[in-house]
PDB file of N, CA and C in Angstrom:
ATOM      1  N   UNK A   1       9.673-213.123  53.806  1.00  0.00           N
ATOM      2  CA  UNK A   1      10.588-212.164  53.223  1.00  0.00           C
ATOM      3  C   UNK A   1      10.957-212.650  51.823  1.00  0.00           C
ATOM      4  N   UNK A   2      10.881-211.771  51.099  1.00  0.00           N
ATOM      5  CA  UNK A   2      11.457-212.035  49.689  1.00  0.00           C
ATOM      6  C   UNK A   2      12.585-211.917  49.249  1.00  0.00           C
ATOM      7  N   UNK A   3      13.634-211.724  47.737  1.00  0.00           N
ATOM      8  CA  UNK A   3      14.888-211.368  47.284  1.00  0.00           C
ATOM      9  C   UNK A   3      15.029-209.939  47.543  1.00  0.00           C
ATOM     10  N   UNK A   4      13.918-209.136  47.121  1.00  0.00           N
ATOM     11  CA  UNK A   4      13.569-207.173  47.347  1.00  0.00           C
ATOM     12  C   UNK A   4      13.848-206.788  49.208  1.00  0.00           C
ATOM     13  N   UNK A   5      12.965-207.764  49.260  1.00  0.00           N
ATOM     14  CA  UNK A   5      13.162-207.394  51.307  1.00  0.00           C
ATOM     15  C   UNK A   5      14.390-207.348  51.328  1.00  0.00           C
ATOM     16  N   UNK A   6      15.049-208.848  51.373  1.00  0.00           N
ATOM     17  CA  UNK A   6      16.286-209.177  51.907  1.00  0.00           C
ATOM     18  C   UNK A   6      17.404-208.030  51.711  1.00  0.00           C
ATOM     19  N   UNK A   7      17.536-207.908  50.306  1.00  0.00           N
ATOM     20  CA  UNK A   7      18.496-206.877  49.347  1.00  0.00           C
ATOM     21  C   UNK A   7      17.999-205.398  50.401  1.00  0.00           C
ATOM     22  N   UNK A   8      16.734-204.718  50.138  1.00  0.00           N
ATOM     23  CA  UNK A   8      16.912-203.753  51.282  1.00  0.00           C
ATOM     24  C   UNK A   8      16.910-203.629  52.429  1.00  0.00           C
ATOM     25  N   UNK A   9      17.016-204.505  52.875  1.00  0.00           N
ATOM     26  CA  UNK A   9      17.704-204.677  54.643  1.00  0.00           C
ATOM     27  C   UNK A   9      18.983-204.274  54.521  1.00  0.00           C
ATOM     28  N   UNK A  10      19.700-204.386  53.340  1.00  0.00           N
ATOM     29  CA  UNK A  10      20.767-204.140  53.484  1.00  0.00           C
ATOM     30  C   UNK A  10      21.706-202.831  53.822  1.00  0.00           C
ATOM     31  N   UNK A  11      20.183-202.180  53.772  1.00  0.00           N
ATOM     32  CA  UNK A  11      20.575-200.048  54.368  1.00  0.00           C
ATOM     33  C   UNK A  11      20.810-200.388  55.927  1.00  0.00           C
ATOM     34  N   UNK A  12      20.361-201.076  56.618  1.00  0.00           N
ATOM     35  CA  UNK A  12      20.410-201.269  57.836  1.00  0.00           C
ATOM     36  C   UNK A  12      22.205-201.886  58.753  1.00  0.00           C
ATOM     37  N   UNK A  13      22.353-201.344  59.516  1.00  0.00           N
ATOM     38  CA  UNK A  13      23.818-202.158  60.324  1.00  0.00           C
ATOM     39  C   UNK A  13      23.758-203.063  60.658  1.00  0.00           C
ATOM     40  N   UNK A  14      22.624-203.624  60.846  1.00  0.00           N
ATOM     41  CA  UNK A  14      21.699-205.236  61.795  1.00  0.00           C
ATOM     42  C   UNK A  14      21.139-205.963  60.809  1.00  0.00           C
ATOM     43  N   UNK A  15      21.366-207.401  60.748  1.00  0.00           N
ATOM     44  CA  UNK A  15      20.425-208.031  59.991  1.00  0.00           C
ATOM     45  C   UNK A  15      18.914-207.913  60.352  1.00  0.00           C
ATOM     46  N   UNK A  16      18.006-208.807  59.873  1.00  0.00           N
ATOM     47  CA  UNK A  16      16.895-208.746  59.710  1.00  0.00           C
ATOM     48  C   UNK A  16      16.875-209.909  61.245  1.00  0.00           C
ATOM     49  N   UNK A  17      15.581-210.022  61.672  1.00  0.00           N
ATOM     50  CA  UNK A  17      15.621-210.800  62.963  1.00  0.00           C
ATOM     51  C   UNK A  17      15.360-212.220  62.142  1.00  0.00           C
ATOM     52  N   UNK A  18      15.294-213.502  62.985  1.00  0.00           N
ATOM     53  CA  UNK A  18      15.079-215.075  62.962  1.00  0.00           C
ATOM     54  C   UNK A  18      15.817-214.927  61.069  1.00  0.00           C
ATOM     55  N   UNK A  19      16.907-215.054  60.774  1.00  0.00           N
ATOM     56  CA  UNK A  19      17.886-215.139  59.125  1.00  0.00           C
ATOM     57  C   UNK A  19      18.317-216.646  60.174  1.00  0.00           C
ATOM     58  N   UNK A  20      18.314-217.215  58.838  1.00  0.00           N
ATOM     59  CA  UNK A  20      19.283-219.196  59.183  1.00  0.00           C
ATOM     60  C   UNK A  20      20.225-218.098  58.952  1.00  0.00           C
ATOM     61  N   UNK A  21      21.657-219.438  59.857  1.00  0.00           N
ATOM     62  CA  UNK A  21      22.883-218.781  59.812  1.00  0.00           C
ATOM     63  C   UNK A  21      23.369-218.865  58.250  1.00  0.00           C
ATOM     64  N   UNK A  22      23.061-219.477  57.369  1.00  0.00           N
ATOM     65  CA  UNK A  22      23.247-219.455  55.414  1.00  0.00           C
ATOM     66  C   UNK A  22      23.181-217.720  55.520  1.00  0.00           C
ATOM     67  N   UNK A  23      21.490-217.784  55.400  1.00  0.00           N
ATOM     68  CA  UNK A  23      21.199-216.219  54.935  1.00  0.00           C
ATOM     69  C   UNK A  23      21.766-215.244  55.723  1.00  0.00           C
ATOM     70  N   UNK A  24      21.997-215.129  57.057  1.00  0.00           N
ATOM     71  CA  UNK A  24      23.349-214.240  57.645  1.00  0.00           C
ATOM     72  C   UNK A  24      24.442-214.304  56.685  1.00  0.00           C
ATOM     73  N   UNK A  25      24.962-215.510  56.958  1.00  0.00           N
ATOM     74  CA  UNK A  25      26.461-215.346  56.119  1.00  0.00           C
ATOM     75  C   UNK A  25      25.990-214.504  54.824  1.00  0.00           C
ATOM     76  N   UNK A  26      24.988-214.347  54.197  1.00  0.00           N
ATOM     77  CA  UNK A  26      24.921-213.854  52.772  1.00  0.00           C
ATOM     78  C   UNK A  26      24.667-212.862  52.717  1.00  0.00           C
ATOM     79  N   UNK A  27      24.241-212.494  53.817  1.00  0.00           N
ATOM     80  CA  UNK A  27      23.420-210.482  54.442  1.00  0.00           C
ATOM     81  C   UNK A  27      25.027-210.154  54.671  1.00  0.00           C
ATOM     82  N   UNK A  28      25.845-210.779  55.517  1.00  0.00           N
ATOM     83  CA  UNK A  28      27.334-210.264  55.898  1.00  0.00           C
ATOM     84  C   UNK A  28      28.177-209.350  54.673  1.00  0.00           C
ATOM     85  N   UNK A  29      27.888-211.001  53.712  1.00  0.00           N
ATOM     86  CA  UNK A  29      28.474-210.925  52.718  1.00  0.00           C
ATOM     87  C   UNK A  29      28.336-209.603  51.568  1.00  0.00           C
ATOM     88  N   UNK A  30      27.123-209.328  51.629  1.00  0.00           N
ATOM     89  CA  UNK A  30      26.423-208.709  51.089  1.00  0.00           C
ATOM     90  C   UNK A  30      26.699-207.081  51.294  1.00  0.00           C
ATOM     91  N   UNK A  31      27.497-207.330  53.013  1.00  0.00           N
ATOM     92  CA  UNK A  31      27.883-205.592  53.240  1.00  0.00           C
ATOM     93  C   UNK A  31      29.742-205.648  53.404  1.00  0.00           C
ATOM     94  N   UNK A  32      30.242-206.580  52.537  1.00  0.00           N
ATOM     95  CA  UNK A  32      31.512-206.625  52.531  1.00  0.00           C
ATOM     96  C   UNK A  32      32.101-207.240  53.644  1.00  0.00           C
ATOM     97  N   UNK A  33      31.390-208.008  54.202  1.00  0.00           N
ATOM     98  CA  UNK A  33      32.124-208.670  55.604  1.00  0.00           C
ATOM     99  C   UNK A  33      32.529-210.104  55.719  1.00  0.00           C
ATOM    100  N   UNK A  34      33.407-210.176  54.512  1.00  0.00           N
ATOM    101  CA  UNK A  34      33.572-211.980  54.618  1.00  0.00           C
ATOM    102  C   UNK A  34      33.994-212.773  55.397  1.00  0.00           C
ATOM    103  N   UNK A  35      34.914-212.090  56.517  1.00  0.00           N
ATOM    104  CA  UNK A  35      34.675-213.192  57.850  1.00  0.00           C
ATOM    105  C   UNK A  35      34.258-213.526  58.578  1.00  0.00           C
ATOM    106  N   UNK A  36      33.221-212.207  58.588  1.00  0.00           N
ATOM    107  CA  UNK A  36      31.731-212.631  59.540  1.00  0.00           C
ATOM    108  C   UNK A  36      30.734-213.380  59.045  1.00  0.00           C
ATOM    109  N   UNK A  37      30.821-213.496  57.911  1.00  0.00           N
ATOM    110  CA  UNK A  37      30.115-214.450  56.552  1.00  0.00           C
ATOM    111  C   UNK A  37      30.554-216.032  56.884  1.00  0.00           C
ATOM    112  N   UNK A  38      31.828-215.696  56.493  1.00  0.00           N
ATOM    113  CA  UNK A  38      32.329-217.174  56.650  1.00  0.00           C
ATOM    114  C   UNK A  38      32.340-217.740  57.497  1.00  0.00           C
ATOM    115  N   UNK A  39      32.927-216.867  59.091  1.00  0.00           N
ATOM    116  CA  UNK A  39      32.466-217.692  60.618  1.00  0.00           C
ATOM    117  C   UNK A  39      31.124-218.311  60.534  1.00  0.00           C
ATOM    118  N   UNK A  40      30.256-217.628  60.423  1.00  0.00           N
ATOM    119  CA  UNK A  40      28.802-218.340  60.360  1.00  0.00           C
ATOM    120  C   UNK A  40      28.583-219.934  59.825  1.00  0.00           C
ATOM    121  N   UNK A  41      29.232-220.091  58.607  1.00  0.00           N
ATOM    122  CA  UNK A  41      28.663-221.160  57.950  1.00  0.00           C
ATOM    123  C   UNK A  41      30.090-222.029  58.063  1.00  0.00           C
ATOM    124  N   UNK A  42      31.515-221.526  58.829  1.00  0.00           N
ATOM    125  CA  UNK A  42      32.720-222.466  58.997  1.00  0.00           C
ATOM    126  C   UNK A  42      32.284-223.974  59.171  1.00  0.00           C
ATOM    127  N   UNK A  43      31.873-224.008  60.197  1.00  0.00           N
ATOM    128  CA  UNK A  43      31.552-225.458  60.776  1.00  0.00           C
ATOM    129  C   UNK A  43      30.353-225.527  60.905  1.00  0.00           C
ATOM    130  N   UNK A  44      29.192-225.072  59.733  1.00  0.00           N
ATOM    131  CA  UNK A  44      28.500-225.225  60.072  1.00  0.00           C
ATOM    132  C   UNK A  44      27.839-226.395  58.550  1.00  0.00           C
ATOM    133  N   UNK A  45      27.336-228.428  59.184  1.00  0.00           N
ATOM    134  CA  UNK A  45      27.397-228.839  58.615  1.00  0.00           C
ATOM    135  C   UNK A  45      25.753-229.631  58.193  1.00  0.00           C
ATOM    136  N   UNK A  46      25.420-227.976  57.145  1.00  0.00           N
ATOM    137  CA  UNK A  46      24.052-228.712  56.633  1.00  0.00           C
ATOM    138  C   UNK A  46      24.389-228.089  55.004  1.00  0.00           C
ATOM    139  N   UNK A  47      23.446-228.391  54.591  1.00  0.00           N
ATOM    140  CA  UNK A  47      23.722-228.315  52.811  1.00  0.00           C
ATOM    141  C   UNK A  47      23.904-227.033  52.493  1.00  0.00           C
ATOM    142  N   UNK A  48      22.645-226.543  53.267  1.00  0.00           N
ATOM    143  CA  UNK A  48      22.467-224.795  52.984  1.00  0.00           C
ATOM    144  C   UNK A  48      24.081-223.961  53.108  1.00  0.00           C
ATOM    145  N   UNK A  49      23.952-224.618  54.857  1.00  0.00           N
ATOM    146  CA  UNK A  49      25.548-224.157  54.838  1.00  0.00           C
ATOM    147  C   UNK A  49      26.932-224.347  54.175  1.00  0.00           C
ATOM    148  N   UNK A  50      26.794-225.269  53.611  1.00  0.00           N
ATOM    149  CA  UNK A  50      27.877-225.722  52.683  1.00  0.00           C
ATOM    150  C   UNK A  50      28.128-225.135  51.429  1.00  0.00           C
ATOM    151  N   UNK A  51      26.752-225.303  50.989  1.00  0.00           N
ATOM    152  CA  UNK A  51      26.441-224.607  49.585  1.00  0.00           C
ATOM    153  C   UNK A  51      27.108-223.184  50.071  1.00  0.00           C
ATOM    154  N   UNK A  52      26.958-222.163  51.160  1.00  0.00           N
ATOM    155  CA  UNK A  52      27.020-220.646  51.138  1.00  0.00           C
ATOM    156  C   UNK A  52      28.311-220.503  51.370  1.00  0.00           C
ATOM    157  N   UNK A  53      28.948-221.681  52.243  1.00  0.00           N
ATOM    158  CA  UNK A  53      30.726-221.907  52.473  1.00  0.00           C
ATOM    159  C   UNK A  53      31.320-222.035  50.802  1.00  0.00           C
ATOM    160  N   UNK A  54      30.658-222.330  49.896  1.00  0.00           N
ATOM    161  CA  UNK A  54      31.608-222.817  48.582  1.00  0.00           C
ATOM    162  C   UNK A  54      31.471-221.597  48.307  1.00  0.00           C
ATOM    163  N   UNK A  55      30.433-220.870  48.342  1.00  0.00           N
ATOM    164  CA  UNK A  55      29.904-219.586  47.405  1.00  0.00           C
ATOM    165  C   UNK A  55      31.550-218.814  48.061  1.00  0.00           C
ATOM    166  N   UNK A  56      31.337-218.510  49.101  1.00  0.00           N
ATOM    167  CA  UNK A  56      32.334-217.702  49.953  1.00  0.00           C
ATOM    168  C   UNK A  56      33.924-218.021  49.740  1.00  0.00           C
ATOM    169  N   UNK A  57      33.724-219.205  49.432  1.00  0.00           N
ATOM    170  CA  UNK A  57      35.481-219.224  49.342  1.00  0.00           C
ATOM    171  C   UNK A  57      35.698-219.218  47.811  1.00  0.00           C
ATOM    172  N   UNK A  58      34.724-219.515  46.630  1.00  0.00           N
ATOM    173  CA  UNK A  58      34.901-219.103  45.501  1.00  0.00           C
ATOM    174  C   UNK A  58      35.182-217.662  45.063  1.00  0.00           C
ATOM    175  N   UNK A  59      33.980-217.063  46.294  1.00  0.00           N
ATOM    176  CA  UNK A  59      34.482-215.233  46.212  1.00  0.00           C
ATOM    177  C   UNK A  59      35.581-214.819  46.622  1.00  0.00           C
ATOM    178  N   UNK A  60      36.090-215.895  47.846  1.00  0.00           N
ATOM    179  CA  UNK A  60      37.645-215.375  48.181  1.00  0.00           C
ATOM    180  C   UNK A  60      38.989-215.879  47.345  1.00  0.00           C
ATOM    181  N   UNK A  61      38.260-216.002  46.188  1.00  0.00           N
ATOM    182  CA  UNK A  61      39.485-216.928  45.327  1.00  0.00           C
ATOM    183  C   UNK A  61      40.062-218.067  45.675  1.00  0.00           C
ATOM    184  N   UNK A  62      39.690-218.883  46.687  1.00  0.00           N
ATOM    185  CA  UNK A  62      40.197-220.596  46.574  1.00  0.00           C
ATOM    186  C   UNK A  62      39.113-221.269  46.083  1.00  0.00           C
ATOM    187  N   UNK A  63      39.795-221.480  44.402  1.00  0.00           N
ATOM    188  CA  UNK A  63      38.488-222.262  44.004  1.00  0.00           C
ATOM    189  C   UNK A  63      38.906-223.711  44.116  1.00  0.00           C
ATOM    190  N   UNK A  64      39.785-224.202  44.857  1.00  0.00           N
ATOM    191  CA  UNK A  64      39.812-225.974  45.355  1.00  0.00           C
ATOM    192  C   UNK A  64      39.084-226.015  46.970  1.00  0.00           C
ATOM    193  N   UNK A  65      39.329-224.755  47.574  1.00  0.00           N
ATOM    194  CA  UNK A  65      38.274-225.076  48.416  1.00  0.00           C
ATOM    195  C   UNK A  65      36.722-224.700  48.533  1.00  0.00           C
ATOM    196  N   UNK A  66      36.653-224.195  47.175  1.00  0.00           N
ATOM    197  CA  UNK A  66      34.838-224.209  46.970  1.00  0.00           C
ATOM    198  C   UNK A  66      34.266-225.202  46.776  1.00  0.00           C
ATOM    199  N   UNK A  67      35.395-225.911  45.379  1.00  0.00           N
ATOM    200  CA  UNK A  67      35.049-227.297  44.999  1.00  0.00           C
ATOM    201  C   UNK A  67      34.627-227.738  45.740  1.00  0.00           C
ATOM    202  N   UNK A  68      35.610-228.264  47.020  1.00  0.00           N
ATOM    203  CA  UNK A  68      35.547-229.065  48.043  1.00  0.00           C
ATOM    204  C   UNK A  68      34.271-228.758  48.582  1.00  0.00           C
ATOM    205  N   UNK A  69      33.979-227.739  48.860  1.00  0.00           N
ATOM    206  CA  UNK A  69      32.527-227.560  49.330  1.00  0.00           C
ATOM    207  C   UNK A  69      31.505-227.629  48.813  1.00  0.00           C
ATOM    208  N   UNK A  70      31.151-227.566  47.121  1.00  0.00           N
ATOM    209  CA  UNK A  70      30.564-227.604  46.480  1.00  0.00           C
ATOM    210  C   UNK A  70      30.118-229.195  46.785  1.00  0.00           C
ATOM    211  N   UNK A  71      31.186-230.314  46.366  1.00  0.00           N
ATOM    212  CA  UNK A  71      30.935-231.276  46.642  1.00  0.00           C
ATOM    213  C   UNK A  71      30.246-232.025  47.981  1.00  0.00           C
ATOM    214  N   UNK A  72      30.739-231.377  48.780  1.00  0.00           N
ATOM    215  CA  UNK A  72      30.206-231.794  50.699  1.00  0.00           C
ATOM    216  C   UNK A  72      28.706-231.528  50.045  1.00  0.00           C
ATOM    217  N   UNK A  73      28.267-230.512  49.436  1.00  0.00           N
ATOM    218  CA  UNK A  73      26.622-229.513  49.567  1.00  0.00           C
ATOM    219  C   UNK A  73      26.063-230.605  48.309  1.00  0.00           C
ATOM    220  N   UNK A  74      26.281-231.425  47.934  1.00  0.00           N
ATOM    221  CA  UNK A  74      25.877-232.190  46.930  1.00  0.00           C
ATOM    222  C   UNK A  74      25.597-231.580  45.214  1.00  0.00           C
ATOM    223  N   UNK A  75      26.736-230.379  45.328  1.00  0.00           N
ATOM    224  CA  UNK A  75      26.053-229.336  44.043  1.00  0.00           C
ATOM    225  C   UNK A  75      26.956-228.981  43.275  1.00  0.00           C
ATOM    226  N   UNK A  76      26.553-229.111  42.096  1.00  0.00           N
ATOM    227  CA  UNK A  76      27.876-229.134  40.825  1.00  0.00           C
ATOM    228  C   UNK A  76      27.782-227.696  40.578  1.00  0.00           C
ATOM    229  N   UNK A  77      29.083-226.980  40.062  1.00  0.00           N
ATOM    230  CA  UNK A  77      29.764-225.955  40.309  1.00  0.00           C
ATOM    231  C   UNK A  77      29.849-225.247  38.871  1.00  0.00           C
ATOM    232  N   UNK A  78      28.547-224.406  38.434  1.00  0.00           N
ATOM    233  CA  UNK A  78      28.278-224.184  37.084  1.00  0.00           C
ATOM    234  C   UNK A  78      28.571-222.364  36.901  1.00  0.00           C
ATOM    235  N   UNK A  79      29.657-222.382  37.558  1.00  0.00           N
ATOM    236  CA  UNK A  79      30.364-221.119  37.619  1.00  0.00           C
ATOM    237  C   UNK A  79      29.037-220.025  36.673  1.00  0.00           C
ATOM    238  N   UNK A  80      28.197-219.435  37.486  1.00  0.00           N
ATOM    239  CA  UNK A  80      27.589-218.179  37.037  1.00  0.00           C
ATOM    240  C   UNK A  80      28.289-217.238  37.729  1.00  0.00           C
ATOM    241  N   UNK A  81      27.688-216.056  37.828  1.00  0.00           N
ATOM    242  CA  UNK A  81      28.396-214.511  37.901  1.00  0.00           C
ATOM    243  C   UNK A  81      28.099-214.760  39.567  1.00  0.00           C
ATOM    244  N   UNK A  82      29.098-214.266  40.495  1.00  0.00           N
ATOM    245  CA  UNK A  82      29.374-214.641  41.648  1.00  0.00           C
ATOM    246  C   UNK A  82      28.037-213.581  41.877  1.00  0.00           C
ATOM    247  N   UNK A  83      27.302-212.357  41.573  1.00  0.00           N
ATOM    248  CA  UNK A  83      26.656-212.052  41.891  1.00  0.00           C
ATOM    249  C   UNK A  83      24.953-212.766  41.225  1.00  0.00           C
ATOM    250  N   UNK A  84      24.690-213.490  40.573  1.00  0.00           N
ATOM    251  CA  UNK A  84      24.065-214.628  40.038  1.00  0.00           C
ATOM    252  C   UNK A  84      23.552-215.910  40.980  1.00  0.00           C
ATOM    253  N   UNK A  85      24.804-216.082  41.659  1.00  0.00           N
ATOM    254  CA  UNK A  85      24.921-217.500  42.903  1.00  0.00           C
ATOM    255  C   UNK A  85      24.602-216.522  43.674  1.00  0.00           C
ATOM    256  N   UNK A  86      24.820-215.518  44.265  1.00  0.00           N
ATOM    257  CA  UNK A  86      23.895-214.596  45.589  1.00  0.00           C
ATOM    258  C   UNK A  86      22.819-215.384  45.704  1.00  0.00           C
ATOM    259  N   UNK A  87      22.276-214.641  44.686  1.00  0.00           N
ATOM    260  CA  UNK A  87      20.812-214.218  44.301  1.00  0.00           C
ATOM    261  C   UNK A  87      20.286-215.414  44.693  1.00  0.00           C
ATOM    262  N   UNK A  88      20.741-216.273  43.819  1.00  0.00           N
ATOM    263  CA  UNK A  88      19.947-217.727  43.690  1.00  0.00           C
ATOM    264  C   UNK A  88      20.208-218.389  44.736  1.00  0.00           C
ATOM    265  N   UNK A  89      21.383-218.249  45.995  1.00  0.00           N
ATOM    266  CA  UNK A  89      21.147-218.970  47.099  1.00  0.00           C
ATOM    267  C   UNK A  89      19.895-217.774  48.149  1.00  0.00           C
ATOM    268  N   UNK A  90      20.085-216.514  47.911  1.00  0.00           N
ATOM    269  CA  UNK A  90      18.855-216.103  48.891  1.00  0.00           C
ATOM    270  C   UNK A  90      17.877-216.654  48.533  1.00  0.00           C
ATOM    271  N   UNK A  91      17.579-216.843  47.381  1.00  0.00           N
ATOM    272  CA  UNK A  91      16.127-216.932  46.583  1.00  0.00           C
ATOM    273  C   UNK A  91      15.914-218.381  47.095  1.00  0.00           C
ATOM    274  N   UNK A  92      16.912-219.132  46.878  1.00  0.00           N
ATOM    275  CA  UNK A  92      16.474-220.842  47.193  1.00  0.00           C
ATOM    276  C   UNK A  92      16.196-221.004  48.795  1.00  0.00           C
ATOM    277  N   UNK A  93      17.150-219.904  50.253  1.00  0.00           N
ATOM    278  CA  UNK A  93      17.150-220.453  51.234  1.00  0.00           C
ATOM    279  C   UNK A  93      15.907-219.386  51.417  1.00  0.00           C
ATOM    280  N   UNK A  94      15.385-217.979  51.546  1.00  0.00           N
ATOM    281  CA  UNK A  94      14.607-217.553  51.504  1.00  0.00           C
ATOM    282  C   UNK A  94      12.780-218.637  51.488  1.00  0.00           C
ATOM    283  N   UNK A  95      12.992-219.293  50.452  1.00  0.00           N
ATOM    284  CA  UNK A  95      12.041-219.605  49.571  1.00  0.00           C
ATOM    285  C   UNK A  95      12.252-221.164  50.518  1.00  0.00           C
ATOM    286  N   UNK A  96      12.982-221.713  50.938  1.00  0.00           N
ATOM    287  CA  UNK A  96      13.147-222.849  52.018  1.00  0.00           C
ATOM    288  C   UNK A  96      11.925-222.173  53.223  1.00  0.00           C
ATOM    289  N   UNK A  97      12.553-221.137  53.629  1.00  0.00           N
ATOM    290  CA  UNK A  97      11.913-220.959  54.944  1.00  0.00           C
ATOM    291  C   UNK A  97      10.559-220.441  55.240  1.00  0.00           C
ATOM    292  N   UNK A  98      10.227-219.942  53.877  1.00  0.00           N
ATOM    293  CA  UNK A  98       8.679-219.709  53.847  1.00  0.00           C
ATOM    294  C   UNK A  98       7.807-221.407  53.486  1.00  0.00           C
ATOM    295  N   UNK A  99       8.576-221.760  52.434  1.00  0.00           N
ATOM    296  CA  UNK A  99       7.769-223.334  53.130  1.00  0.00           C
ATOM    297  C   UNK A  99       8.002-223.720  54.088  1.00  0.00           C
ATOM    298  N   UNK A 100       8.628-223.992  55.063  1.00  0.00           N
ATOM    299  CA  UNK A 100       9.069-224.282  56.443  1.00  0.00           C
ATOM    300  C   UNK A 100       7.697-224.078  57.609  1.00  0.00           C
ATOM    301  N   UNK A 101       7.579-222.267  57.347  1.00  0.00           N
ATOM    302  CA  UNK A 101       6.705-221.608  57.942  1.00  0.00           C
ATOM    303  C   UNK A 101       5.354-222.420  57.231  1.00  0.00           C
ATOM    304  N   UNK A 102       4.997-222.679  56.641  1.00  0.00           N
ATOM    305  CA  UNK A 102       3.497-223.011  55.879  1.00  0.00           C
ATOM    306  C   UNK A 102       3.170-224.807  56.248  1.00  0.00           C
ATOM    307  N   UNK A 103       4.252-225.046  56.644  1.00  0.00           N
ATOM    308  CA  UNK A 103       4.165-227.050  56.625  1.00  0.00           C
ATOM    309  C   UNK A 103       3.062-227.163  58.182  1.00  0.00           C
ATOM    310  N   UNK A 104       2.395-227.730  57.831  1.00  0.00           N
ATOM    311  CA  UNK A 104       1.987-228.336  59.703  1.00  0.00           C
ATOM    312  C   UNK A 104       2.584-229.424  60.012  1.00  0.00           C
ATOM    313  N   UNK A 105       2.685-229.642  61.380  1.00  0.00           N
ATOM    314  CA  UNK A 105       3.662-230.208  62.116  1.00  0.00           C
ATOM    315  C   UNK A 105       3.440-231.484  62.645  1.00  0.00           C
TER     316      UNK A 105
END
């Protein structure tokens, strides 16, 4: 799946099937649902998820607890256009999981 797929899934009420819980939270996000966004990636403690927890609470206006998350996700906080950081986390976790799919085991 690509940035085009992902973005038009978004006509749909259902995500797309096998989304990491990151790219859920960002499909959620994506149809105005930030606490179904944010449950997803709350406690959830891998980078991807961290990184999509800062994105989310920067969109909800606590930017000391994005920081905070920014920092957990190992990633400095170069304030682009909150719709900018979307993009570029589908594009990066997207683009994770098709190498994922291609690695042998």
């Amino acid at each position: 799946m690509n940035r085009e797929e992902f973005k038009a899934s978004l006509v749909h009420d259902e995500p797309p099937d096998r989304l990491s819980a990151p790219l859920l939270a960002l499909w959620w996000d994506a149809k105005q649902d930030w606490t179904r966004a944010h449950a997803l990636v709350d406690e959830l403690e891998t980078t991807d998820g961290m990184a999509v927890h800062a994105y989310l609470h920067r969109k909800g206006g606590q930017s000391s607890n994005a920081d905070y998350w920014y920092q957990r996700a190992g990633r400095k906080f170069n304030r682009p256009t909150l719709d900018e950081e979307w993009q570029a986390l589908v594009e990066g976790l997207l683009s994770a999981a098709d190498e994922a799919k291609v690695r042998p085991d």
